[in-house]
N, C-alpha and C. Protein backbone atom coordinates (compact mmCIF):
# COMPACT_ATOMS: atom_id res chain seq x y z
N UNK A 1 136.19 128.46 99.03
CA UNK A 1 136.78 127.11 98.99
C UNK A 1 135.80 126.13 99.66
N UNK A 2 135.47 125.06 99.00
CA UNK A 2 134.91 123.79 99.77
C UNK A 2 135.47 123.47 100.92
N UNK A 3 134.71 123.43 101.84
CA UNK A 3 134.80 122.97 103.44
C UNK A 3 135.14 121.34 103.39
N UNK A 4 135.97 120.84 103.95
CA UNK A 4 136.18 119.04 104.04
C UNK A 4 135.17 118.55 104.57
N UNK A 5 135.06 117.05 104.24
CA UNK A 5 134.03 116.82 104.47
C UNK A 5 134.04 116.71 106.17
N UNK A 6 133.00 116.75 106.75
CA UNK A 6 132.59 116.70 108.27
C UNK A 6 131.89 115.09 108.09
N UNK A 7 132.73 114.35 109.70
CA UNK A 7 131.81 113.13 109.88
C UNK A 7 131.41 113.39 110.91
N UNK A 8 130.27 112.69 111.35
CA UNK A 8 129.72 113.14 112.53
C UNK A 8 129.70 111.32 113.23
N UNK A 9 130.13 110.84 114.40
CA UNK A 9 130.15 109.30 114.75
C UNK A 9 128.62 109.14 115.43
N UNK A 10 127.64 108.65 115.27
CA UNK A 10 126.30 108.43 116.32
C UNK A 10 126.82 107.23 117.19
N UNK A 11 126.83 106.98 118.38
CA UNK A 11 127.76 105.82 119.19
C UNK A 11 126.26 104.72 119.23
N UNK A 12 126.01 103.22 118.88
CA UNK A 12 124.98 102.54 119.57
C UNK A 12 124.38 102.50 120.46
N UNK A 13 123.37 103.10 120.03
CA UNK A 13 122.02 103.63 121.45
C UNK A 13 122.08 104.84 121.58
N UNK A 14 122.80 105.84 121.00
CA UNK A 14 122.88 107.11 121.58
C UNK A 14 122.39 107.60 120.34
N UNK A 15 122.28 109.64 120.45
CA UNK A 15 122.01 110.45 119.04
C UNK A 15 122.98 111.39 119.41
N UNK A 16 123.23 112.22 117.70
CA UNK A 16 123.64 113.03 117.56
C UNK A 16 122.78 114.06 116.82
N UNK A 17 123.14 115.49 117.32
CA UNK A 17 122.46 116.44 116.67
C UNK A 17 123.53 117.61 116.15
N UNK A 18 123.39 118.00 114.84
CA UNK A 18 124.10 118.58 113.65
C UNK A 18 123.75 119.55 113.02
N UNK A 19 124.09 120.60 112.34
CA UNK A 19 123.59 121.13 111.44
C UNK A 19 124.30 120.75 109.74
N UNK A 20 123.32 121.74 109.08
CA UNK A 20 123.50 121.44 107.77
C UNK A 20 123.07 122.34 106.61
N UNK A 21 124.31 122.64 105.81
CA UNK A 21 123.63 124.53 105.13
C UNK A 21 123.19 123.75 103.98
N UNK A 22 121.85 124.69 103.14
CA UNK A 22 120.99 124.33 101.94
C UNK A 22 122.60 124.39 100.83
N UNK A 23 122.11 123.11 100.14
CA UNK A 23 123.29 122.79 99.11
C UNK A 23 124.20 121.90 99.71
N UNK A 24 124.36 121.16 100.80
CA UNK A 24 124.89 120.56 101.36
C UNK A 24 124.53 119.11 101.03
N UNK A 25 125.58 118.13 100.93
CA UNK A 25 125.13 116.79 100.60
C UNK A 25 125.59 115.40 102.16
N UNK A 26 124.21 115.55 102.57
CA UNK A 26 124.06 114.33 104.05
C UNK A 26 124.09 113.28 103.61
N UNK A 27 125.12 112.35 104.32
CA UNK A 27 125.39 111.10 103.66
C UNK A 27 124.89 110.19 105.12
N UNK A 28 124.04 109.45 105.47
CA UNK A 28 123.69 108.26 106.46
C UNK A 28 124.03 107.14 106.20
N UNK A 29 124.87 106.65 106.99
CA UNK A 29 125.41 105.34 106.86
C UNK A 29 125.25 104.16 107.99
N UNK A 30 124.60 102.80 107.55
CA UNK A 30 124.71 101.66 108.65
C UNK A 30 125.91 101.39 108.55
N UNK A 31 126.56 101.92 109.57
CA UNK A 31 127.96 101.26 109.57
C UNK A 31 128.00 99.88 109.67
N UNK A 32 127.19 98.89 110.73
CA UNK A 32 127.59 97.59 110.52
C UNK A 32 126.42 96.91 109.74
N UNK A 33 125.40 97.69 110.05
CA UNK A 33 124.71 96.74 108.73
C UNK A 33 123.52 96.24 110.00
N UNK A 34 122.06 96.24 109.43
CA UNK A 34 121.05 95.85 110.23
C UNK A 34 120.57 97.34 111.61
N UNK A 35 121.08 97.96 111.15
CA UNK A 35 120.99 98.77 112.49
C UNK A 35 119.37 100.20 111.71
N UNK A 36 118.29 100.62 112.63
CA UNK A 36 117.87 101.69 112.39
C UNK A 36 118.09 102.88 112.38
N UNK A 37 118.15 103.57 112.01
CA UNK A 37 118.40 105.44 112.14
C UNK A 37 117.04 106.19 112.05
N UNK A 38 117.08 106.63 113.59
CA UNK A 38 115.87 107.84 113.62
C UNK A 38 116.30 109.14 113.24
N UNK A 39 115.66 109.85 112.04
CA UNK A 39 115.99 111.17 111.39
C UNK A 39 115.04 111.66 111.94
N UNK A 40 115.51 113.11 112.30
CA UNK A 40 114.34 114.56 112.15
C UNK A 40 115.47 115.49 111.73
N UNK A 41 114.72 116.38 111.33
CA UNK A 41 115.38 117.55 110.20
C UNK A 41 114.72 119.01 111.51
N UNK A 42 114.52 120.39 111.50
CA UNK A 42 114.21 121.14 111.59
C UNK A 42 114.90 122.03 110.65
N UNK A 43 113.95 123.11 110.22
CA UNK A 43 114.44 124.46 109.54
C UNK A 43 115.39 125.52 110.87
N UNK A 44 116.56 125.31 110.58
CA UNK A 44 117.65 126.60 111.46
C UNK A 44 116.99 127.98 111.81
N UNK A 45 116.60 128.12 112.51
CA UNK A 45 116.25 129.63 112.96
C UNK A 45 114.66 129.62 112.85
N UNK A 46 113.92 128.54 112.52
CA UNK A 46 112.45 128.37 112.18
C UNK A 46 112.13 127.16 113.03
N UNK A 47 111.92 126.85 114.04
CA UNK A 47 112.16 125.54 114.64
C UNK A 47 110.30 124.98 114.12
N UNK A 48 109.28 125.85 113.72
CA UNK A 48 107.80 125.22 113.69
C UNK A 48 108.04 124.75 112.33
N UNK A 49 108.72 125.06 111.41
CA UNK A 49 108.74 124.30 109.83
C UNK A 49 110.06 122.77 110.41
N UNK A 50 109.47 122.22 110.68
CA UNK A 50 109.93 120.87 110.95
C UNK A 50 109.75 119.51 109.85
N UNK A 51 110.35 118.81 109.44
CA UNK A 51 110.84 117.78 108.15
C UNK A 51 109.61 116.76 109.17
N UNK A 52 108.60 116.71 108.14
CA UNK A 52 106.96 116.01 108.49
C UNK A 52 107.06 114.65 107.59
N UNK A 53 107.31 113.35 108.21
CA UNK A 53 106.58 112.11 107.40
C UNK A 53 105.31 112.58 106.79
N UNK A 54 104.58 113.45 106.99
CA UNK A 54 102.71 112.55 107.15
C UNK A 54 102.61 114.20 105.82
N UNK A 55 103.30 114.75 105.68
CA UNK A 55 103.43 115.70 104.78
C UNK A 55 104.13 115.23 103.37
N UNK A 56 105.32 114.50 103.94
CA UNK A 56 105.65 113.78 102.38
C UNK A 56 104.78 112.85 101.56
N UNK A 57 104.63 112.16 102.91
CA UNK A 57 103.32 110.93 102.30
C UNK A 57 102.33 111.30 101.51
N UNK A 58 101.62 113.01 101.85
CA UNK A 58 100.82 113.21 101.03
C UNK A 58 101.50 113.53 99.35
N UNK A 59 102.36 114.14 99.65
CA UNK A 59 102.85 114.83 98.30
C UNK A 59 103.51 113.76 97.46
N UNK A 60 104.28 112.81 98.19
CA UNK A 60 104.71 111.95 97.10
C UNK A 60 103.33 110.74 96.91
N UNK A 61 102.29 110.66 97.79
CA UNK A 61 101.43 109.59 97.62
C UNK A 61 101.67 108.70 97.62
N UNK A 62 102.63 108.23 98.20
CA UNK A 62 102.92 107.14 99.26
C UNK A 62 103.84 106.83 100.02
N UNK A 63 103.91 106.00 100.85
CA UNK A 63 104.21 105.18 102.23
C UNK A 63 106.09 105.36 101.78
N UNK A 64 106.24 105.26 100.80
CA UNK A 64 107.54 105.39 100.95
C UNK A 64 108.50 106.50 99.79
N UNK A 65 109.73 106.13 100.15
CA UNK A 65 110.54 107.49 99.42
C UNK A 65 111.41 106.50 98.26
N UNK A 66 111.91 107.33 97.49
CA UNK A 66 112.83 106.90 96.18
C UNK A 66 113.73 107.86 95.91
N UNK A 67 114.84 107.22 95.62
CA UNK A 67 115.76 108.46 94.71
C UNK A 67 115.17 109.13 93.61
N UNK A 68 115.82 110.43 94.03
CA UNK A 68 115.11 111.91 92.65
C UNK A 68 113.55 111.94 93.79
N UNK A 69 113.09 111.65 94.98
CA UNK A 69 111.83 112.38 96.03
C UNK A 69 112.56 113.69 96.31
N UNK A 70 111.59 113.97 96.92
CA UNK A 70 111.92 115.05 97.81
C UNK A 70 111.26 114.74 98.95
N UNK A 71 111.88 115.31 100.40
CA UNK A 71 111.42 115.02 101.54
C UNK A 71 110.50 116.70 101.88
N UNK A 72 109.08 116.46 102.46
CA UNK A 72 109.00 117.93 102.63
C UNK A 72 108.31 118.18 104.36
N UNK A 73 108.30 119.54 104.09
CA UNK A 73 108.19 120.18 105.85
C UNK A 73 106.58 120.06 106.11
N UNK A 74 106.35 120.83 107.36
CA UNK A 74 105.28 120.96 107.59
C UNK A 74 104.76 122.51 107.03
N UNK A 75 105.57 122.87 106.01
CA UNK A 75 104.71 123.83 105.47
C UNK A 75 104.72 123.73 104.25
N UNK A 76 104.59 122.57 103.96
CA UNK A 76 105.05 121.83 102.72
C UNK A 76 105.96 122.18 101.68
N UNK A 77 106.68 122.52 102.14
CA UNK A 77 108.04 123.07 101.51
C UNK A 77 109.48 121.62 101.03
N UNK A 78 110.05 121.83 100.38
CA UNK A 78 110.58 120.70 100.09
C UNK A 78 112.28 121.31 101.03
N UNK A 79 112.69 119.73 102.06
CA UNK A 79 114.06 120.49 102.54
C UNK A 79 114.89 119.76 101.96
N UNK A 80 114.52 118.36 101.60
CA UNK A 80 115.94 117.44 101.84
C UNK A 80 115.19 116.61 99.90
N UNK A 81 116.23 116.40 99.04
CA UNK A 81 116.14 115.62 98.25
C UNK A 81 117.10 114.20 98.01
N UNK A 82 116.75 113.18 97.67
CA UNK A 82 117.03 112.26 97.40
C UNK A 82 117.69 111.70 96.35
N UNK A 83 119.46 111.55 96.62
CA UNK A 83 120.61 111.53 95.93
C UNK A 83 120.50 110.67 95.39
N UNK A 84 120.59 109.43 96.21
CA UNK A 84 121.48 108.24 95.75
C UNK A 84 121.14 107.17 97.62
N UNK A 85 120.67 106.43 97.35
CA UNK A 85 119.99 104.85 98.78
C UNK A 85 120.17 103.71 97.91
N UNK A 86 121.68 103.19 98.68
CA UNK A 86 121.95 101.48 98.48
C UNK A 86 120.83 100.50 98.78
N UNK A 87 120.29 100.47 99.97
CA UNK A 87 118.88 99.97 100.68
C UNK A 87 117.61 100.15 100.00
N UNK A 88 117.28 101.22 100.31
CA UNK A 88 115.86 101.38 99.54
C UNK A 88 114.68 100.76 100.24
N UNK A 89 114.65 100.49 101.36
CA UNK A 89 113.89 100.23 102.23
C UNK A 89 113.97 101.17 103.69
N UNK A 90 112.90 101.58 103.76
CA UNK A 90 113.10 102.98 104.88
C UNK A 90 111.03 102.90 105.72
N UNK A 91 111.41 103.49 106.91
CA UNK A 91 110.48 103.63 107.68
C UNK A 91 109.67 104.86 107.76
N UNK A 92 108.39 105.16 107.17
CA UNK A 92 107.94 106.88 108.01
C UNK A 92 106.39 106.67 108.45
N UNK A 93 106.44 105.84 108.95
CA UNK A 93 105.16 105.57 109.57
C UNK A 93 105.08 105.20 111.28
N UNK A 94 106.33 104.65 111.96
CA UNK A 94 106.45 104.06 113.13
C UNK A 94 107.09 105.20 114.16
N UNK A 95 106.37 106.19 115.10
CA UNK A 95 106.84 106.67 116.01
C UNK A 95 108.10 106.77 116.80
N UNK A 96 108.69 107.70 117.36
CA UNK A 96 110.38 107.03 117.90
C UNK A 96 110.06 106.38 119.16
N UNK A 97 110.41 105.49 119.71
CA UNK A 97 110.47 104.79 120.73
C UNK A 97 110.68 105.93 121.73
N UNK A 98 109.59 105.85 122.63
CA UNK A 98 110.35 106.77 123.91
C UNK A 98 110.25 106.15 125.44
N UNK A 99 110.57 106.48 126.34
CA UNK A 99 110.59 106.16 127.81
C UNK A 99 109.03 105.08 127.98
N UNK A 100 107.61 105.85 127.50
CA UNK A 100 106.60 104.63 127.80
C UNK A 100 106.96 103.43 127.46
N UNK A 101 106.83 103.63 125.81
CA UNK A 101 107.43 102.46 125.03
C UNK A 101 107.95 101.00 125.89
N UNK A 102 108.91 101.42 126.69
CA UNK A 102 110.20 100.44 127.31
C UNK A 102 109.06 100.30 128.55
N UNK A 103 109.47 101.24 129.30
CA UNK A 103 108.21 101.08 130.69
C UNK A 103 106.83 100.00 130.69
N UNK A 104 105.89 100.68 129.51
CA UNK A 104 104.82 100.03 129.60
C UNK A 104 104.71 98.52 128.93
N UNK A 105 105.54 98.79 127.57
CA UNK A 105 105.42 97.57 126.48
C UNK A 105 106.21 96.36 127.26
N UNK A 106 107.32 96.55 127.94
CA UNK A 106 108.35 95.77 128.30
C UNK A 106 108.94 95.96 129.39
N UNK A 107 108.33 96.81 130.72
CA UNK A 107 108.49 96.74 131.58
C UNK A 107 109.74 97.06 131.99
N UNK A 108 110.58 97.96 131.41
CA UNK A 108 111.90 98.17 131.15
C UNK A 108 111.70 99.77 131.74
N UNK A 109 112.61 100.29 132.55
CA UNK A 109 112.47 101.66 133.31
C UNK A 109 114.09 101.87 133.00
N UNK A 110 113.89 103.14 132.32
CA UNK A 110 115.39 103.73 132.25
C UNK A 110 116.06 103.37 131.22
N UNK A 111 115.46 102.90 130.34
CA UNK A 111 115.76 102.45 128.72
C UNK A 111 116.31 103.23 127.80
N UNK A 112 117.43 103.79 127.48
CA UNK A 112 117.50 104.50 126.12
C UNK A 112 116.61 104.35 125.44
N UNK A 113 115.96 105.61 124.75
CA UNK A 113 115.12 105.70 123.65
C UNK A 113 115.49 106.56 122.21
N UNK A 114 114.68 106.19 121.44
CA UNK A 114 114.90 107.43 119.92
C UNK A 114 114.70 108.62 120.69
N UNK A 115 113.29 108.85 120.92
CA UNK A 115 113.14 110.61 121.52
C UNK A 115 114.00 111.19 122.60
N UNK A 116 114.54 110.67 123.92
CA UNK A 116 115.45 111.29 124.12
C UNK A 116 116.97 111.19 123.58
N UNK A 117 116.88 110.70 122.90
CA UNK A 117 118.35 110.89 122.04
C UNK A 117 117.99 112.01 121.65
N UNK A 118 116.74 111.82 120.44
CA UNK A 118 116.98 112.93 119.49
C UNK A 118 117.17 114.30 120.19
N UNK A 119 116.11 113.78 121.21
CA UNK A 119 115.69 115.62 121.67
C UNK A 119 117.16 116.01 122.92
N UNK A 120 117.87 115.23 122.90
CA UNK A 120 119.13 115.64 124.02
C UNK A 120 119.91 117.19 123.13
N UNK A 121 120.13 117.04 122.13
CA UNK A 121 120.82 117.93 121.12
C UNK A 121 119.70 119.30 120.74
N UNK A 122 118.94 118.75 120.57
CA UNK A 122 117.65 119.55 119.32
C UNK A 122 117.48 120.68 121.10
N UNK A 123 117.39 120.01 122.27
CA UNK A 123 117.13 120.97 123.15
C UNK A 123 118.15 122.20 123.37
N UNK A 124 119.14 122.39 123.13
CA UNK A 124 119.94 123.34 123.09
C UNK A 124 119.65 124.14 122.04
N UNK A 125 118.47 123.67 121.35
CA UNK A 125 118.00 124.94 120.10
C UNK A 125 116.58 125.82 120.18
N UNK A 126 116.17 124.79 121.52
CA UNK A 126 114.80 125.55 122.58
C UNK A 126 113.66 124.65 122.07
N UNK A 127 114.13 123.41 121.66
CA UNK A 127 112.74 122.64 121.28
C UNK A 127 112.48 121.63 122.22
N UNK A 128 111.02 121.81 122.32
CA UNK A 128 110.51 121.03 123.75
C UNK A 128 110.58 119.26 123.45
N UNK A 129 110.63 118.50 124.35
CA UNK A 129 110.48 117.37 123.62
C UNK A 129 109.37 117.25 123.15
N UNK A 130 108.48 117.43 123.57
CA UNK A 130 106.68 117.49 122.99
C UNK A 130 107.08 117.75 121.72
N UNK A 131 107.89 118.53 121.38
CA UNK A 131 107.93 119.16 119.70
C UNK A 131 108.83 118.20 118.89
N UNK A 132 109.24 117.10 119.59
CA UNK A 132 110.39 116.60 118.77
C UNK A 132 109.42 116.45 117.32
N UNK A 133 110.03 116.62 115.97
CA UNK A 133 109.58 116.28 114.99
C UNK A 133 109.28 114.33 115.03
N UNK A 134 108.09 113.71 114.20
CA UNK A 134 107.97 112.92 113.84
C UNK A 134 109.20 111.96 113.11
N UNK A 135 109.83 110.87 113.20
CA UNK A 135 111.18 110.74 112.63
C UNK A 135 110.67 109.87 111.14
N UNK A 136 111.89 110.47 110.10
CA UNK A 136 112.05 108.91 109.32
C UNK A 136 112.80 107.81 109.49
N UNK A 137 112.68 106.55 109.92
CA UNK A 137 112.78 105.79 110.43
C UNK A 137 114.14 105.07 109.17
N UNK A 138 115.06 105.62 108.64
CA UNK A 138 115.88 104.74 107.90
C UNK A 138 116.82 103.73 108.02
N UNK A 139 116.68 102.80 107.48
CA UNK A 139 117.13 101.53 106.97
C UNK A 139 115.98 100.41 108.07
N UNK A 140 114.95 101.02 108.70
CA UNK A 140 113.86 100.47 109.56
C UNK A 140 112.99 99.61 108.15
N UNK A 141 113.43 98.42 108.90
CA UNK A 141 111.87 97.24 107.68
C UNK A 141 110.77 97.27 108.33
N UNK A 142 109.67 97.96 108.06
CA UNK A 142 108.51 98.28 108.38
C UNK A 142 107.36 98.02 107.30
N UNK A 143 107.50 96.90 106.93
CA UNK A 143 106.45 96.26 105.58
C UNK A 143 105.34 96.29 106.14
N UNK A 144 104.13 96.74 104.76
CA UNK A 144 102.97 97.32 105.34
C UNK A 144 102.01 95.49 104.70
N UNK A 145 101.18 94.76 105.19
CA UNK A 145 100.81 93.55 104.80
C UNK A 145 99.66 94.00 104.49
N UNK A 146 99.12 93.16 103.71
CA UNK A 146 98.04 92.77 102.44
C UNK A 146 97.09 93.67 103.07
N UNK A 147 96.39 93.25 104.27
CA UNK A 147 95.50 93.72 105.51
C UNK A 147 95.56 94.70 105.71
N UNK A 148 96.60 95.45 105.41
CA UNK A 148 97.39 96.85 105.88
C UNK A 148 97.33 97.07 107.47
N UNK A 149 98.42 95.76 107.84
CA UNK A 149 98.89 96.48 109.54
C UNK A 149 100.28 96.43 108.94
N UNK A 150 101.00 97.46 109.90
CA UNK A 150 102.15 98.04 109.75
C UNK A 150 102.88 96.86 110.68
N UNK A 151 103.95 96.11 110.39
CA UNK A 151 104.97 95.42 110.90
C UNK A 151 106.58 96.14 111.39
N UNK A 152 107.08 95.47 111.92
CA UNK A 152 108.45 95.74 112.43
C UNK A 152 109.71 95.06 112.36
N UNK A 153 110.28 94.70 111.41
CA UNK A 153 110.93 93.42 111.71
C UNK A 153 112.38 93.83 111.44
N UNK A 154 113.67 92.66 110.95
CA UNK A 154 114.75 93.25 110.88
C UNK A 154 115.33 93.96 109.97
N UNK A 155 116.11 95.26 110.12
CA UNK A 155 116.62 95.70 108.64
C UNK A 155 117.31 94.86 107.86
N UNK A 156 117.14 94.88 106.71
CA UNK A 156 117.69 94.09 105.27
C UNK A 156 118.93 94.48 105.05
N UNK A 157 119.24 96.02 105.64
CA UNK A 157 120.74 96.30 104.94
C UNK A 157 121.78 95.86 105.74
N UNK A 158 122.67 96.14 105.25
CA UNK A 158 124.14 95.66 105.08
C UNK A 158 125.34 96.59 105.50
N UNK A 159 126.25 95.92 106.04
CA UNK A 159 127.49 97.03 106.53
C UNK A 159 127.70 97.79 105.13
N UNK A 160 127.76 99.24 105.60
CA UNK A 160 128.03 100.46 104.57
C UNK A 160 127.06 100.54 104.02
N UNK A 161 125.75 100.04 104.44
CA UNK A 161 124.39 101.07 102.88
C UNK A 161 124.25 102.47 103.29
N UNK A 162 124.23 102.84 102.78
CA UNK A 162 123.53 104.62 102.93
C UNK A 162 122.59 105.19 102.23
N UNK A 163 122.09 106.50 102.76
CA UNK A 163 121.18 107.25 101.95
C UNK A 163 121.72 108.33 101.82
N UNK A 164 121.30 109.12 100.47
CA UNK A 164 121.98 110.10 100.76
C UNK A 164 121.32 111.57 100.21
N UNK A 165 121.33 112.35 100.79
CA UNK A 165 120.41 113.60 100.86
C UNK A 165 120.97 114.95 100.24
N UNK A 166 120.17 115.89 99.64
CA UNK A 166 121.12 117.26 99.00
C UNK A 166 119.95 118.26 99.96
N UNK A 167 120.67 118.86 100.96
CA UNK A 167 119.74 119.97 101.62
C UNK A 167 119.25 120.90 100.90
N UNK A 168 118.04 121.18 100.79
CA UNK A 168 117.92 122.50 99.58
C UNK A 168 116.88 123.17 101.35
N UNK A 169 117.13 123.76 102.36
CA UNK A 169 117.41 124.95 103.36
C UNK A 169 118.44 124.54 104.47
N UNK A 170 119.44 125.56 104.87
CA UNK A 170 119.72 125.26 106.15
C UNK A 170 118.65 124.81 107.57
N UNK A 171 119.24 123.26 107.91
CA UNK A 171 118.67 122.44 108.39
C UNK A 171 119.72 122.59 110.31
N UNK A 172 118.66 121.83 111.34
CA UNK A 172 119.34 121.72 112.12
C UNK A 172 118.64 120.23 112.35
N UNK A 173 119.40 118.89 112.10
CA UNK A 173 119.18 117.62 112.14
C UNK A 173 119.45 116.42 113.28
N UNK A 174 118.95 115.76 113.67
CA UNK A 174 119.43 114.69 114.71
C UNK A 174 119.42 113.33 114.25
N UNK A 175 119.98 112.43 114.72
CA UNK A 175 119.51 111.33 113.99
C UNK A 175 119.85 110.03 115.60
N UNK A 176 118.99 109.69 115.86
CA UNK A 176 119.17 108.24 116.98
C UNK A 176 120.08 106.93 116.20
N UNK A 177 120.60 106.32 116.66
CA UNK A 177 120.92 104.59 116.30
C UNK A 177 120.14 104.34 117.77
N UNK A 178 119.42 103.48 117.05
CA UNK A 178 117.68 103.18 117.86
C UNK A 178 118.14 102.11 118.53
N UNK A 179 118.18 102.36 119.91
CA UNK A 179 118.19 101.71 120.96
C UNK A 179 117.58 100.31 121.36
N UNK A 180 116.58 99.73 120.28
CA UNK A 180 115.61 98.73 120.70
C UNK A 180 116.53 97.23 120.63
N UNK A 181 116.15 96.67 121.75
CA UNK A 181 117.37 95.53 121.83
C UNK A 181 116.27 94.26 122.26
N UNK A 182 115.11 94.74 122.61
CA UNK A 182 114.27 93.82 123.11
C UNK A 182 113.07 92.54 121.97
N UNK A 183 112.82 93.39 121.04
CA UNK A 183 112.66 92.93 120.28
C UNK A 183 112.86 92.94 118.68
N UNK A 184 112.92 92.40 117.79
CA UNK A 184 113.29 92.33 116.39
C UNK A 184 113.03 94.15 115.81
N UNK A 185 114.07 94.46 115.32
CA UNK A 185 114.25 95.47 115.08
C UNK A 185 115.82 96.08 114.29
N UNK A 186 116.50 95.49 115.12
CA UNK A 186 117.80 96.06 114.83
C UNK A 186 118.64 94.57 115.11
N UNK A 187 118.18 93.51 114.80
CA UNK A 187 119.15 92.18 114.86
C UNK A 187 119.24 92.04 116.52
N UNK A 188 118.52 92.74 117.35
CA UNK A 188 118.85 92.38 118.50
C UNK A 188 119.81 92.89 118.57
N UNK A 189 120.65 93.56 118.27
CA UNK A 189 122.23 93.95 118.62
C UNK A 189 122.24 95.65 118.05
N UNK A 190 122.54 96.41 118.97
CA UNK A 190 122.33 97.71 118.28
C UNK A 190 124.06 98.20 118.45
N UNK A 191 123.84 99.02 117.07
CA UNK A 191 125.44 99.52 116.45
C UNK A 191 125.06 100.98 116.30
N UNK A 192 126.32 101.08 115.23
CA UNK A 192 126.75 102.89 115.44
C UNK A 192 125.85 102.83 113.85
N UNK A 193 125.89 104.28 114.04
CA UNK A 193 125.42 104.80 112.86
C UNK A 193 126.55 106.28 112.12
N UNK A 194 126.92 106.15 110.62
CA UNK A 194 128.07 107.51 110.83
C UNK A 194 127.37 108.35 109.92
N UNK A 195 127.88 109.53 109.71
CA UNK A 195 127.41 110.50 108.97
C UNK A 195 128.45 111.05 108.23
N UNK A 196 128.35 111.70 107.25
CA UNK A 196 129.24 112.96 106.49
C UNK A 196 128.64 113.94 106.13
N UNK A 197 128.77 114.88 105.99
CA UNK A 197 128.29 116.42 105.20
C UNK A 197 129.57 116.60 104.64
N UNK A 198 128.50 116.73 103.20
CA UNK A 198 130.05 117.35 102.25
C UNK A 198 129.58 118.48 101.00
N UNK A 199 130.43 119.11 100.87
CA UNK A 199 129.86 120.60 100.12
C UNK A 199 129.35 119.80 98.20
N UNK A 200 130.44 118.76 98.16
CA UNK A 200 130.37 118.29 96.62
C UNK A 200 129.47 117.11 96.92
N UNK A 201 128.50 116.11 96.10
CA UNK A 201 128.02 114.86 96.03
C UNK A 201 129.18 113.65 96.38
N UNK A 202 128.89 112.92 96.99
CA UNK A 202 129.79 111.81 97.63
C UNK A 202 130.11 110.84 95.77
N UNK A 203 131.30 110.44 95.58
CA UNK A 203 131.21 109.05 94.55
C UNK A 203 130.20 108.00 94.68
N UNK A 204 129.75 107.69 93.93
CA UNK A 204 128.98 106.11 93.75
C UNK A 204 130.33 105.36 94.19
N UNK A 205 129.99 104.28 95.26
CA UNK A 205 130.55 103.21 95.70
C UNK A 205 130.70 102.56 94.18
């Protein structure tokens, strides 16, 4: 029998970490709209095959993802494919914000960050933070200019966009609602982010 669907709540500024069996359909949602989501994926019981930006980039040949991609690992294996994204604007080039970040950039000590969010959860699975995987940065506007420097500015989406993912391995996943309040990023105002796992494909809105 199909399992109901599971939501998972990410609270503003904080992460959650989840699992997720191959055949499973991950649904990411800006709940209010404008907010970032830091993703990392790991392979369950394989923690070194980790869900790699700089690995997709090569295979899809470029900077960004589309529905019908595939997302792949660092052993270039494909984990996560690409359902169905209201947005269509996504980040995998910009690092997760961590403790320097706030400290050095902005003089800020004791800052929520992406990396310890992510890695608060992912550590109960024996991964060092050093190892946190590289994140994809979704619903993050990170337009690359003419010049090619990488920018930062506010997300475009909207209360309820989502992306949405079909696991093809059991995954153990985290995802941040990115803490950055200091500068343009998340509207200045950081919100929740929700999730679902569901055994069947979600309806088209």
């Amino acid at each position: 029998m199909p399992c109901p669907t599971h939501h998972v709540h990410v609270p503003a500024g904080h992460g959650r970490t989840f699992e997720i069996r191959a055949g499973q359909y991950l649904t990411i949602i800006d709940t209010d709209g404008q907010q970032a989501a830091d993703f990392v994926a790991v392979v369950r019981g394989r923690l070194e095959e980790q869900l790699s930006p700089v690995h997709t980039r090569r295979r899809l040949n470029s900077l960004f993802f589309a529905v019908g991609d595939c997302l792949y690992s660092t052993a270039d294996e494909p984990l996560l494919e690409v359902i169905a994204d209201t947005i269509g604007v996504h980040d995998a080039n910009v690092p997760a914000c961590d403790p320097t970040r706030f400290s050095v950039d902005f003089g800020v000590d004791g800052h929520r960050n992406c990396l310890d969010n992510l890695h608060e959860g992912l550590a109960g699975y024996g991964l060092l933070a050093v190892n946190v995987p590289e994140p994809f940065n979704l619903f993050q506007n990170g337009p690359v200019t003419a010049d090619g420097r990488m920018q930062v500015t506010d997300p475009r989406s909207k209360a309820g966009d989502h992306v949405v993912f079909r696991a093809l391995k059991d995954l153990v996943c985290a995802v941040s609602s990115c803490p950055q309040d200091i500068i343009p990023g998340n509207g200045l105002h950081v919100t929740p982010i929700d999730i679902r796992i569901a055994d069947t494909a979600p309806t088209p809105a």
